[in-house]
Protein backbone atom coordinates (compact mmCIF):
# COMPACT_ATOMS: atom_id res chain seq x y z
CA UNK A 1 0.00 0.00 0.00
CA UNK A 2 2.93 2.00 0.60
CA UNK A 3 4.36 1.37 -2.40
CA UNK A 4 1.76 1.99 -4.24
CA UNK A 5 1.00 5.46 -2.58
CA UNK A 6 4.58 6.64 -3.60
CA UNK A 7 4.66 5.78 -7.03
CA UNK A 8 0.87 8.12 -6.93
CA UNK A 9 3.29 11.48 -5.95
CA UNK A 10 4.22 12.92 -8.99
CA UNK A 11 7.73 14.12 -7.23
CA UNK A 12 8.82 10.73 -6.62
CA UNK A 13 7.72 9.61 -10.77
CA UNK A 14 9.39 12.77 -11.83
CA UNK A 15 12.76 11.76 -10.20
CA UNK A 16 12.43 8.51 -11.34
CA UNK A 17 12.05 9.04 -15.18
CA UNK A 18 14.57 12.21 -14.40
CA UNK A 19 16.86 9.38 -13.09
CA UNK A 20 16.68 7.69 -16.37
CA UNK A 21 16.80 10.85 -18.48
CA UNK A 22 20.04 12.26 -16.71
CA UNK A 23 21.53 8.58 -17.35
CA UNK A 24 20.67 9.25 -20.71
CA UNK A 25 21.65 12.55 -21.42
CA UNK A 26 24.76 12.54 -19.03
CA UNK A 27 25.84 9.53 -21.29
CA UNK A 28 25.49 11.86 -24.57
CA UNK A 29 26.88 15.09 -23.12
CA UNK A 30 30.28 13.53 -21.50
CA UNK A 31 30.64 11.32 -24.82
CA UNK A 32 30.85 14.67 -26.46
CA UNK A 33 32.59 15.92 -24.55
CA UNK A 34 35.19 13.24 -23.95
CA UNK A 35 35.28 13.44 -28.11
CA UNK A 36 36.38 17.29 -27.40
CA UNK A 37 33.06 19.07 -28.23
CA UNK A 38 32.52 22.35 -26.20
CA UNK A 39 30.81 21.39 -22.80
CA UNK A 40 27.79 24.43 -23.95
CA UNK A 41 26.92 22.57 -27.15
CA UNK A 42 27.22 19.21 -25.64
CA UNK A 43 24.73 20.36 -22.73
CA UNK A 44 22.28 21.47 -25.41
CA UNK A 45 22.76 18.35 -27.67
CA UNK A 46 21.62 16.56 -24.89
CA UNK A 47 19.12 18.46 -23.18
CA UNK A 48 17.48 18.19 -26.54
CA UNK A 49 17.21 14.49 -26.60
CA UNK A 50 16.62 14.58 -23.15
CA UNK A 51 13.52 17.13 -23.66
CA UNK A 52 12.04 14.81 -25.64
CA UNK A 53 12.54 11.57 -23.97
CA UNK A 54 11.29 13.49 -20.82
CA UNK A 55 8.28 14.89 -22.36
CA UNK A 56 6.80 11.64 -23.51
CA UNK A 57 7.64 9.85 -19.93
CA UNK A 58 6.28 12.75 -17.48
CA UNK A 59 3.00 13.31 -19.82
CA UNK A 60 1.86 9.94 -19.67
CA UNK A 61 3.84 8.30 -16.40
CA UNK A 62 4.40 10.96 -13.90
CA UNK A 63 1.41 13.82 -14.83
CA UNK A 64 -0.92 11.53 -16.26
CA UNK A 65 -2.15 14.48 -18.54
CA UNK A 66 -5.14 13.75 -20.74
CA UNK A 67 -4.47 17.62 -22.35
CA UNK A 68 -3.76 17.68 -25.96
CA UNK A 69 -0.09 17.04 -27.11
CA UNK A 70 -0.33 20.75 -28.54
CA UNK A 71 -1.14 22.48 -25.50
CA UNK A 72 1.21 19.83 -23.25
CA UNK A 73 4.26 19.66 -25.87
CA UNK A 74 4.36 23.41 -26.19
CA UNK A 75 3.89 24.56 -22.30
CA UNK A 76 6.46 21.74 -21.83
CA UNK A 77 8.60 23.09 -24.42
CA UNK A 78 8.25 27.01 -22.37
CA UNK A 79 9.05 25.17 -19.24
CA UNK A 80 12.27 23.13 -20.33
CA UNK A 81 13.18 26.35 -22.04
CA UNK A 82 13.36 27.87 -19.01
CA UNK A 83 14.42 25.44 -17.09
CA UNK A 84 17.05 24.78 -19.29
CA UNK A 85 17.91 28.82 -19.48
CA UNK A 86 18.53 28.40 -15.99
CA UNK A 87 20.99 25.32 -16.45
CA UNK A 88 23.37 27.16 -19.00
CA UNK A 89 23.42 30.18 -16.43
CA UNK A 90 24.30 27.83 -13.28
CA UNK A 91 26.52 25.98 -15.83
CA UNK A 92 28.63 28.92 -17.14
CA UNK A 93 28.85 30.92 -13.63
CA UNK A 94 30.02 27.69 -12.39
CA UNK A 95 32.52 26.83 -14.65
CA UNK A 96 33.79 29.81 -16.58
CA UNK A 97 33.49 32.81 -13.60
CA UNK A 98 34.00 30.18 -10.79
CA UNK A 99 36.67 27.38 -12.05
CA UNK A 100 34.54 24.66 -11.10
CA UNK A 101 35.61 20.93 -12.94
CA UNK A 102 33.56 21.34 -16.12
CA UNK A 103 31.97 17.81 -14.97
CA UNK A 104 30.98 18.72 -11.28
CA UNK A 105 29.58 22.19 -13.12
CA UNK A 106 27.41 19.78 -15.31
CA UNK A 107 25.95 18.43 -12.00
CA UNK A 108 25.33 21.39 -10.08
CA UNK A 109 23.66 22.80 -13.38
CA UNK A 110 21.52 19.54 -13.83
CA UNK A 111 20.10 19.95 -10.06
CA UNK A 112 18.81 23.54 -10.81
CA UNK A 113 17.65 22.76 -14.13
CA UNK A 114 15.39 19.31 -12.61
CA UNK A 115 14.28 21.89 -9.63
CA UNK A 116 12.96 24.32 -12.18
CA UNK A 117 11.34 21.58 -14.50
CA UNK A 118 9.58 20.04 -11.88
CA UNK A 119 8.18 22.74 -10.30
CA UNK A 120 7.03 24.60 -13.86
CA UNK A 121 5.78 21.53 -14.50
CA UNK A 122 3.58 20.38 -11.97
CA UNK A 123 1.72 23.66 -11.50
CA UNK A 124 1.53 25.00 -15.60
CA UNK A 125 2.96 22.49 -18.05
CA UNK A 126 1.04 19.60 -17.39
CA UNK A 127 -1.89 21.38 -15.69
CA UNK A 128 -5.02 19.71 -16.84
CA UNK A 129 -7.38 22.42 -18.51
């Protein structure tokens, strides 16, 4: 009963299939980056992919929203835009004004941007109408 419960709060689903997103998307962006790519453009190749991959997960698994994928997919787009505005700032003060690892940077980036997401999220993107 428990069990069940939990897997009901949308905070606990959202870090779940953000679990599996930032496995996939950390996977992309340090392969890029191990290949040399800039650590901006291999944060936004992935965050791409990962926008995508988290759209389709949280709209059916974690929101349960029975809006229309125009009105979800484009509020969701406004919200990981956002979200993800506030990434590249956290990522950039971080690592080019602060000296932080370019790695670590990535992470302390990734834990504003799933703050943001979830929270735009829960109370606009996936609101049901």
């Amino acid at each position: 009963m428990k069990f069940k419960k939990l897997l009901n709060n949308s905070a606990v689903l959202y870090g779940i299939v953000g679990g599996f997103n930032t496995i996939l998307c950390w996977t992309i962006m340090f392969g890029l980056m191990w290949f040399g790519v800039m650590p901006e453009i291999a944060n936004f190749v992935s965050y791409v992919i990962g926008i995508l991959n988290s759209y389709i997960l949280n709209k059916k698994f974690t929101f349960k929203s029975t809006n229309s994928h125009k009105q979800d997919f484009l509020r969701f787009g406004v919200a990981m835009g956002i979200a993800f505005l506030v990434n590249l700032i956290v990522l950039i003060i971080s690592h080019r004004y602060f000296g932080i690892d370019k790695y670590i940077s990535q992470i302390i980036a990734a834990i504003f941007y799933t703050i943001t997401g979830y929270i735009i999220s829960k109370f606009w993107a996936f609101k049901q109408a």
